[in-house]
PDB file of N, CA and C in Angstrom:
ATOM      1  N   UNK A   1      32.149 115.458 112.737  1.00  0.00           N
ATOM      2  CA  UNK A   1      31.965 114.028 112.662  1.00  0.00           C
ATOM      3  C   UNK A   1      30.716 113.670 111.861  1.00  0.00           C
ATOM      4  N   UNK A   2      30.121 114.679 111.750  1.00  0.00           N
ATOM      5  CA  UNK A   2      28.537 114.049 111.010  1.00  0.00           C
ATOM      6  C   UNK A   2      28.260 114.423 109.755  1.00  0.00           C
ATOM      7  N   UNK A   3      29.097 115.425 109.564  1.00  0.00           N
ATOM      8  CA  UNK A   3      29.161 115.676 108.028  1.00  0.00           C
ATOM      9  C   UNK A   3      30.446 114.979 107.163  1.00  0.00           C
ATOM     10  N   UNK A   4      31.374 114.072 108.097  1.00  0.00           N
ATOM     11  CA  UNK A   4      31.975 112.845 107.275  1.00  0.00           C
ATOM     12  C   UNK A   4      31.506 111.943 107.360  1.00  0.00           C
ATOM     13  N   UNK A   5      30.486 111.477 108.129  1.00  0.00           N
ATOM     14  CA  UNK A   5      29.354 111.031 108.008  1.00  0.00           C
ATOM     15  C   UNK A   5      28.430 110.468 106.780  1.00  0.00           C
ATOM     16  N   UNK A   6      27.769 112.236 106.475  1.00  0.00           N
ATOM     17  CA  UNK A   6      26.987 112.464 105.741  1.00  0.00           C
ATOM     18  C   UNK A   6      27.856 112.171 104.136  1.00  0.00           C
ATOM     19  N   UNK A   7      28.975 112.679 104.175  1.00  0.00           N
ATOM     20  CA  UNK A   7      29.587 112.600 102.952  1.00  0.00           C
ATOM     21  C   UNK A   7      29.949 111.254 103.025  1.00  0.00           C
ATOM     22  N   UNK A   8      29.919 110.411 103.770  1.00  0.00           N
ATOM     23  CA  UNK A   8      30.549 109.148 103.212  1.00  0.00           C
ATOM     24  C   UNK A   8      29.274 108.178 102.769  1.00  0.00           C
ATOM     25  N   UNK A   9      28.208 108.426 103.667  1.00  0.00           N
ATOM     26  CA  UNK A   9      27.009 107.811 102.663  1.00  0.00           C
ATOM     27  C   UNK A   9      26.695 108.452 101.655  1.00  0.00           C
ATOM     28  N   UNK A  10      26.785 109.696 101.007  1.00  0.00           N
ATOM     29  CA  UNK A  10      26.809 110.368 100.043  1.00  0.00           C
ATOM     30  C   UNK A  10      27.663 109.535  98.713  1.00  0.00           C
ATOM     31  N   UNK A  11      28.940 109.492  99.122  1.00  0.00           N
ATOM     32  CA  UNK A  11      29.776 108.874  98.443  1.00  0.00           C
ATOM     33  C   UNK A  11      29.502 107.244  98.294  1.00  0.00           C
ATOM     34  N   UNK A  12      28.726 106.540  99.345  1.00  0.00           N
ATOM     35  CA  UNK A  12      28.641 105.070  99.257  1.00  0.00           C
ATOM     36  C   UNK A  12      27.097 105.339  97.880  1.00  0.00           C
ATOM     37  N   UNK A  13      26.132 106.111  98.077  1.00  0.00           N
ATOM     38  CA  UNK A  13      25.281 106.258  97.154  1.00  0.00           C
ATOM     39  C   UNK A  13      25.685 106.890  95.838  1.00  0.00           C
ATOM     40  N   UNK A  14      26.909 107.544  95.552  1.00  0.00           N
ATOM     41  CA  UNK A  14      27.105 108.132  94.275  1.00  0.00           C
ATOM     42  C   UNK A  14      27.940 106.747  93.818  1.00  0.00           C
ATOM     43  N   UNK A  15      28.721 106.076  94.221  1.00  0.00           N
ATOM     44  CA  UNK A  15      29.604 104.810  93.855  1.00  0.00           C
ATOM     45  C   UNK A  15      27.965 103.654  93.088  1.00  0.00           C
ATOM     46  N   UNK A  16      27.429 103.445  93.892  1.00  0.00           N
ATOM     47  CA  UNK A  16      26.297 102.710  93.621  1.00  0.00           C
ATOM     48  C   UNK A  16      25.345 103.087  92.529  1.00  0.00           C
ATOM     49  N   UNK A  17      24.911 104.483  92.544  1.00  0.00           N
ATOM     50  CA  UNK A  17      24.338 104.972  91.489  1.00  0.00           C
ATOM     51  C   UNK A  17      25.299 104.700  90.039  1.00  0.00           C
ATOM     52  N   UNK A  18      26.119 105.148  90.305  1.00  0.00           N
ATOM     53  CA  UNK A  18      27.279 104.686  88.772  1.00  0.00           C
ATOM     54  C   UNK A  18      27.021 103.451  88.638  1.00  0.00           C
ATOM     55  N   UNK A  19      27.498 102.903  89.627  1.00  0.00           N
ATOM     56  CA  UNK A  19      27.535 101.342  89.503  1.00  0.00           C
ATOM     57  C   UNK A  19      26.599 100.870  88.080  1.00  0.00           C
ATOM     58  N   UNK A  20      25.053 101.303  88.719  1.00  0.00           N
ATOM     59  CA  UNK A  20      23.750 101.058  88.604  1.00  0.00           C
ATOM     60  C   UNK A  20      23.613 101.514  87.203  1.00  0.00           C
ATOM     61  N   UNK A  21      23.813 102.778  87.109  1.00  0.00           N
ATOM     62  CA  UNK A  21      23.777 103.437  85.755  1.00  0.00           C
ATOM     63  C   UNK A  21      24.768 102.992  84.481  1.00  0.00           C
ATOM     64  N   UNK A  22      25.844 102.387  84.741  1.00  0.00           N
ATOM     65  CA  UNK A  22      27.225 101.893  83.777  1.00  0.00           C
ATOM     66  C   UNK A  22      25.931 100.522  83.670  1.00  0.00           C
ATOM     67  N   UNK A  23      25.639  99.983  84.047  1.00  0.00           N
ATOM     68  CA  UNK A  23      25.176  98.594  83.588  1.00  0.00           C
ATOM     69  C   UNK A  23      23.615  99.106  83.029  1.00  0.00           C
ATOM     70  N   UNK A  24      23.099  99.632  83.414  1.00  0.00           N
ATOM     71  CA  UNK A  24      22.135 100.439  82.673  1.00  0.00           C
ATOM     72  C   UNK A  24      22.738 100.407  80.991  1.00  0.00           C
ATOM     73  N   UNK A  25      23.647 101.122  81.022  1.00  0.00           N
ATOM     74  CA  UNK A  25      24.181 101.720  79.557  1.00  0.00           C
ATOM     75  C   UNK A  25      24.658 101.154  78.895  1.00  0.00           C
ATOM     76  N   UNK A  26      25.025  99.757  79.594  1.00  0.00           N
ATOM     77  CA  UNK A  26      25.701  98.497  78.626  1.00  0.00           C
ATOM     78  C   UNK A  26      24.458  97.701  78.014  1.00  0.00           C
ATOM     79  N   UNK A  27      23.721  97.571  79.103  1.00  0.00           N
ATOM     80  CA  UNK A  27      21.878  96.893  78.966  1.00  0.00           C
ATOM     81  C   UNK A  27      21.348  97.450  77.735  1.00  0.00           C
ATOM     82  N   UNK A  28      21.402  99.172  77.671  1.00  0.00           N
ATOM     83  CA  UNK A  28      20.915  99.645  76.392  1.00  0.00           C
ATOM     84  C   UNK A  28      21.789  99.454  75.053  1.00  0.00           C
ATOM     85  N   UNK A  29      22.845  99.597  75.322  1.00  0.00           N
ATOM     86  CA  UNK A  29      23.686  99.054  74.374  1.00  0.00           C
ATOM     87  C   UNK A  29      23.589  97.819  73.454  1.00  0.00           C
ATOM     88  N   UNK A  30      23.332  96.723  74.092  1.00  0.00           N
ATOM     89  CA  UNK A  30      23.010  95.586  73.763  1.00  0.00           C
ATOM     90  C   UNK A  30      21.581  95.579  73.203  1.00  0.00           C
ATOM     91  N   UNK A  31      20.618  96.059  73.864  1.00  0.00           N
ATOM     92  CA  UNK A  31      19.202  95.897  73.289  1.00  0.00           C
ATOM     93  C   UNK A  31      19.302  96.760  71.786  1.00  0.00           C
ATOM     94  N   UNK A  32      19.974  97.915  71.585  1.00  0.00           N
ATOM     95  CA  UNK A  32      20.084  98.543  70.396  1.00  0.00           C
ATOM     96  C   UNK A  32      20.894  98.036  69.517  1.00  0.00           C
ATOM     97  N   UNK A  33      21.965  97.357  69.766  1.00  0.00           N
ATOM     98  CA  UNK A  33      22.554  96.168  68.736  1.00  0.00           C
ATOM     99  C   UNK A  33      21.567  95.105  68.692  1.00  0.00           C
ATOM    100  N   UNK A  34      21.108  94.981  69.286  1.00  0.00           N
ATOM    101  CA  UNK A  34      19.959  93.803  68.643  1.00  0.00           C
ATOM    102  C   UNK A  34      18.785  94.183  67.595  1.00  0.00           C
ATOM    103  N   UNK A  35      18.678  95.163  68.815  1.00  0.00           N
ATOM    104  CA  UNK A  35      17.519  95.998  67.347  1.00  0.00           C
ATOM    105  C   UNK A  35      17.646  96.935  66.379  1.00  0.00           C
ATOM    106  N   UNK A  36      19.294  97.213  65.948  1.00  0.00           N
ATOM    107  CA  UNK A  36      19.707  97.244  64.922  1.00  0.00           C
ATOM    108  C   UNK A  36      20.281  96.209  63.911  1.00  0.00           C
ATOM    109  N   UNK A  37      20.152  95.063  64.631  1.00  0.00           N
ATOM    110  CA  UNK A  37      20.598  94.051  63.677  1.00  0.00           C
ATOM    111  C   UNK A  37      19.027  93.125  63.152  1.00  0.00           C
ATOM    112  N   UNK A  38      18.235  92.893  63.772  1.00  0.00           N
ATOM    113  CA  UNK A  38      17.016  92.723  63.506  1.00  0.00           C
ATOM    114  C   UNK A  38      16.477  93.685  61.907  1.00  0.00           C
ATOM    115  N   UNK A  39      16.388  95.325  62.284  1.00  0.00           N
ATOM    116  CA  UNK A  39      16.019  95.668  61.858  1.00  0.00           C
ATOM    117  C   UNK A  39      16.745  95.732  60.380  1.00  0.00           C
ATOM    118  N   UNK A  40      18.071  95.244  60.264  1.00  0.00           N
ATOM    119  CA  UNK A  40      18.990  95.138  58.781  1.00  0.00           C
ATOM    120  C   UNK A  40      18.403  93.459  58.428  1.00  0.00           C
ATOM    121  N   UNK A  41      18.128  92.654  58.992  1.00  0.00           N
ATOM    122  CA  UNK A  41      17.785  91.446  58.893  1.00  0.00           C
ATOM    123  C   UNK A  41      16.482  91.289  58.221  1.00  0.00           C
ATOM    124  N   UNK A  42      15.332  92.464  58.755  1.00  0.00           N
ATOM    125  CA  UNK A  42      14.192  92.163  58.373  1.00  0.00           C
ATOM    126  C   UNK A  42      13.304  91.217  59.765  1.00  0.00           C
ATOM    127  N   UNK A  43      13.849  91.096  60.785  1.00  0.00           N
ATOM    128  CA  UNK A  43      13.445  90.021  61.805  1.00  0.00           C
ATOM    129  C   UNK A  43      12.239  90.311  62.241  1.00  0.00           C
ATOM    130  N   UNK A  44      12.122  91.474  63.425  1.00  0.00           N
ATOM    131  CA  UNK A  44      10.781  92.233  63.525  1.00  0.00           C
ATOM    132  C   UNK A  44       9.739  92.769  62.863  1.00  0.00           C
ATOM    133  N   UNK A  45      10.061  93.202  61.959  1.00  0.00           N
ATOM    134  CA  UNK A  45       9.035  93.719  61.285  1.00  0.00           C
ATOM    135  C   UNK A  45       8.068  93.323  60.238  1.00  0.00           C
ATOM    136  N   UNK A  46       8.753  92.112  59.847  1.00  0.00           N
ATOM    137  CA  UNK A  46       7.421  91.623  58.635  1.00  0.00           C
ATOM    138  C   UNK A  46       6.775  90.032  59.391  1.00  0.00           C
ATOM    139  N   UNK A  47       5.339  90.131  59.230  1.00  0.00           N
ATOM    140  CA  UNK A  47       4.884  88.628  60.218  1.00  0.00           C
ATOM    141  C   UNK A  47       5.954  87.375  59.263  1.00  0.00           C
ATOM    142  N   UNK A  48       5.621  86.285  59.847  1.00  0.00           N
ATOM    143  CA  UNK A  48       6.387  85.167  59.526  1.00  0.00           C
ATOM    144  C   UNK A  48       6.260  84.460  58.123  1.00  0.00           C
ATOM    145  N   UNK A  49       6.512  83.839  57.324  1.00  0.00           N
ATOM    146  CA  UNK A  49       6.054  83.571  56.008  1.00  0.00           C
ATOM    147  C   UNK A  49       5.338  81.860  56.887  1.00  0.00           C
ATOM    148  N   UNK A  50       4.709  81.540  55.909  1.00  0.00           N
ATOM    149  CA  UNK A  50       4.071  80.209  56.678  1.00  0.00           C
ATOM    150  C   UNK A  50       4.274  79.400  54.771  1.00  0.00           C
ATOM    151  N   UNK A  51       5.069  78.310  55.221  1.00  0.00           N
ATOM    152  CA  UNK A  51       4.884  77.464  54.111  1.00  0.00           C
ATOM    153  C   UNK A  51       4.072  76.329  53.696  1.00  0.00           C
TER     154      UNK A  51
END
């Protein structure tokens, strides 16, 4: 009884960790399309022109 127990909070923490980690990897995903599109743009890297 305590080691289905143990495995089922095991399993409620490996479900959650994914969870956690898949949105992690979409999060980075997005920040690296940004800062690959920036960086084809020119956005970040040169200061601002002032007219």
């Amino acid at each position: 009884m305590v080691l289905l127990l143990v495995l089922a909070i095991l399993a409620i923490a490996a479900f959650g960790a994914g969870f956690v980690i898949h949105w992690l990897f979409i999060v980075a995903a997005v920040v690296a399309l940004v800062w690959l599109i920036s960086l084809f743009t020119g956005g970040l890297g040169r200061p601002m022109r002032r007219w």
